[in-house]
C-alpha atoms as a PDB file:
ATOM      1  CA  UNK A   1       0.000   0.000   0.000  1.00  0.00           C
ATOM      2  CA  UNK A   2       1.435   3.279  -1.022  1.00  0.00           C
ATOM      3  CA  UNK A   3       1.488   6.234   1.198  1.00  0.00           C
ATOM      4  CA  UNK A   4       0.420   9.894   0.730  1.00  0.00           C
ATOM      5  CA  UNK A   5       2.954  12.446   0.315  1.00  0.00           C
ATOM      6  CA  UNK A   6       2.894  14.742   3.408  1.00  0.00           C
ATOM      7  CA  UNK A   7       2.208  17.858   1.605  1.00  0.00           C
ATOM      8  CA  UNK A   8      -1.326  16.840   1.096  1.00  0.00           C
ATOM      9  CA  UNK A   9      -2.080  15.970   4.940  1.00  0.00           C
ATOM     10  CA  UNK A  10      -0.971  19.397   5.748  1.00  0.00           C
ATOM     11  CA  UNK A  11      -3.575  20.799   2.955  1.00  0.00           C
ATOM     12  CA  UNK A  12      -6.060  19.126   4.523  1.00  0.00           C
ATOM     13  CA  UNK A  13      -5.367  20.245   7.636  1.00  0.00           C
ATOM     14  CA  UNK A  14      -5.435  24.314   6.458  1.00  0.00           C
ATOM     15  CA  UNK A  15      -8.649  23.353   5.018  1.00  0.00           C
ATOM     16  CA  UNK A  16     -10.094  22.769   8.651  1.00  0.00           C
ATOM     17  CA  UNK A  17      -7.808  25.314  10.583  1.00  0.00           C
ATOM     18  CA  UNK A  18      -9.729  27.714   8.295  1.00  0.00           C
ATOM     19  CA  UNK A  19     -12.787  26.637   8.512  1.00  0.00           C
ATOM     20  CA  UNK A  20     -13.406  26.228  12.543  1.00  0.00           C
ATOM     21  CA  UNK A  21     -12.914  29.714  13.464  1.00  0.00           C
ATOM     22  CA  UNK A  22     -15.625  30.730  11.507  1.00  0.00           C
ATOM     23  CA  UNK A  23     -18.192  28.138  13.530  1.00  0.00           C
ATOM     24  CA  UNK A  24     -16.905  28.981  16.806  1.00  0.00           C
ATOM     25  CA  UNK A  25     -17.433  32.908  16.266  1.00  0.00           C
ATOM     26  CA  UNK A  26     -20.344  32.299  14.811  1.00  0.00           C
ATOM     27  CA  UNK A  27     -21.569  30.270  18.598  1.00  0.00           C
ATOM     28  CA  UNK A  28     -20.062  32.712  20.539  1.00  0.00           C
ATOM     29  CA  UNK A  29     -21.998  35.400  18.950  1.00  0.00           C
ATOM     30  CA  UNK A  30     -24.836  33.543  19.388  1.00  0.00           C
ATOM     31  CA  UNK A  31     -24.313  33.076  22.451  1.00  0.00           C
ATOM     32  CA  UNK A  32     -23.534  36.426  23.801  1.00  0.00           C
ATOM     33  CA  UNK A  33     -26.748  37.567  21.668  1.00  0.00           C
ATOM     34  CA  UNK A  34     -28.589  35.351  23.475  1.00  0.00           C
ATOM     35  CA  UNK A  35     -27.415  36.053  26.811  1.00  0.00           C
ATOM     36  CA  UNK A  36     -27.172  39.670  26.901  1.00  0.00           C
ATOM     37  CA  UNK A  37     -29.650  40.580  24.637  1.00  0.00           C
ATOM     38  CA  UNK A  38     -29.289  43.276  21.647  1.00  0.00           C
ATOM     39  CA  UNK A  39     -25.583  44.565  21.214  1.00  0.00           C
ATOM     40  CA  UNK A  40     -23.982  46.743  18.266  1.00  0.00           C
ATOM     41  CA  UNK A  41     -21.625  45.429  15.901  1.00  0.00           C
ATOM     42  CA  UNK A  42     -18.824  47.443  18.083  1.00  0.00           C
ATOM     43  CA  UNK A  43     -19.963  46.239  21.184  1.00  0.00           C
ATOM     44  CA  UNK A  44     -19.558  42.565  19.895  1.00  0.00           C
ATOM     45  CA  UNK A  45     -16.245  42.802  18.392  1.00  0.00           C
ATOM     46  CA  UNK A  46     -14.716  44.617  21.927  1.00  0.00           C
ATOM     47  CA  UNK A  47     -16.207  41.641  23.909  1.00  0.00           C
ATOM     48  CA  UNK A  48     -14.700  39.122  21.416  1.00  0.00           C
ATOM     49  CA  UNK A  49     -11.765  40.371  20.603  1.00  0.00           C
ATOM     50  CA  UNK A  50     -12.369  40.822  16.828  1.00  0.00           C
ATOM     51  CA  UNK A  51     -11.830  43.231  14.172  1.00  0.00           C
ATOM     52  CA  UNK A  52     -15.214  44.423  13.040  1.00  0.00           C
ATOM     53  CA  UNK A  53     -15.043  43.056   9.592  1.00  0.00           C
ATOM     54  CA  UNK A  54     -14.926  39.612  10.592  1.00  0.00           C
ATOM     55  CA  UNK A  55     -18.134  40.115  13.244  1.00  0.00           C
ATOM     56  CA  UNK A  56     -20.021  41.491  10.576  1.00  0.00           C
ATOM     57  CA  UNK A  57     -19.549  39.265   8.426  1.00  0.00           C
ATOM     58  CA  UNK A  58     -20.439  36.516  10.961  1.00  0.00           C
ATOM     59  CA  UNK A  59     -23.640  38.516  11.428  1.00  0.00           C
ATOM     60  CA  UNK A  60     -24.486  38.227   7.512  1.00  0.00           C
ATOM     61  CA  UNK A  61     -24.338  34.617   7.534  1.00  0.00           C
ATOM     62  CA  UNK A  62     -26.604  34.183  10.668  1.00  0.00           C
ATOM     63  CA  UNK A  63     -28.764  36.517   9.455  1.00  0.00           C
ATOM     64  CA  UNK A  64     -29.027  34.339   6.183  1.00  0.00           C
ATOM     65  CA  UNK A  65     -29.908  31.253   8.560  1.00  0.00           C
ATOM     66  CA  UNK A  66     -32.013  32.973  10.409  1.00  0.00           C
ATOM     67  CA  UNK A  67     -30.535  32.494  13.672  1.00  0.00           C
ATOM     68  CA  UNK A  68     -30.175  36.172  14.151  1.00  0.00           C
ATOM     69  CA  UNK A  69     -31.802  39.738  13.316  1.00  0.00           C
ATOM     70  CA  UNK A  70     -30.969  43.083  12.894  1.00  0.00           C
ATOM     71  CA  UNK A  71     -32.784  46.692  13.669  1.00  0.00           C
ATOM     72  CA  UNK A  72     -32.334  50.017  12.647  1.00  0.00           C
ATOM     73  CA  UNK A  73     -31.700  51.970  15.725  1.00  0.00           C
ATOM     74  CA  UNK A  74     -30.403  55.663  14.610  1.00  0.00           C
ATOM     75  CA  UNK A  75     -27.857  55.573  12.488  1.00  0.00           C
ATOM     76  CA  UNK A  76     -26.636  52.163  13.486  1.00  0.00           C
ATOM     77  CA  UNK A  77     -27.694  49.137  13.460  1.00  0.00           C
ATOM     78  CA  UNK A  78     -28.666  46.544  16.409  1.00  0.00           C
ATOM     79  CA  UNK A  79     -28.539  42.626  16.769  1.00  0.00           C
ATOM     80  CA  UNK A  80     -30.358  40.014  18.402  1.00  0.00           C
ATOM     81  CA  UNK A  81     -30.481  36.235  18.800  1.00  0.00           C
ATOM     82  CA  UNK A  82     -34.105  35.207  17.396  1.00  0.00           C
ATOM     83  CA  UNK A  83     -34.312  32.510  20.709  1.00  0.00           C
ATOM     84  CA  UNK A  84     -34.268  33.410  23.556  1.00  0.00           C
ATOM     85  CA  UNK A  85     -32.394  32.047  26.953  1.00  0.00           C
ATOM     86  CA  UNK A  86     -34.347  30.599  29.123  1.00  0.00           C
ATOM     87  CA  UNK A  87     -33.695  32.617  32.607  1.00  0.00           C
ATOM     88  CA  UNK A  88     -36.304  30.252  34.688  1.00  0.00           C
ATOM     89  CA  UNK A  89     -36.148  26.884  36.426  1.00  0.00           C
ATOM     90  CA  UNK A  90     -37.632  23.677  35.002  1.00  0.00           C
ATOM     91  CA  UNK A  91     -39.745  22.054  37.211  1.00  0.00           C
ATOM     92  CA  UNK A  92     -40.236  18.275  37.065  1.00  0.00           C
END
């Protein structure tokens, strides 16, 4: 059986490096949407570290999937997680 040159393992590998960055921001955001409610662009890149670009951009695509929604407020825009965190117990 013949063996695959290394060069192509380490392809793959970029491949997912690139990829799962994208997926966790995109949780995160989620997340913090959900648990602090509506936050500005801005507000979400300080809290995760990010340059704006990429938060937006991360917006756009939840947006698209409907996980998340946007207002006009003034001249900026707002964001918010379309579920909502459940604050209360569950009783059994």
């Amino acid at each position: 059986m013949e063996e695959l040159p290394d060069y192509i393992d380490e392809e793959e590998e970029e491949e997912e490096e690139e990829f799962w960055p994208i997926t966790i921001r995109a949780e995160l955001i989620e997340y913090v949407l959900r648990r602090y409610g509506s936050l500005k662009v801005r507000d979400l890149s300080r809290i995760l570290g990010c340059k704006l670009q990429d938060v937006r951009q991360v917006l756009r695509q939840l947006e698209r999937s409907g996980r998340v929604k946007k207002a006009k407020l003034g001249r900026n825009y707002i964001w918010a997680s379309t579920e909502e965190l459940h604050s209360g117990f569950m009783y059994y």
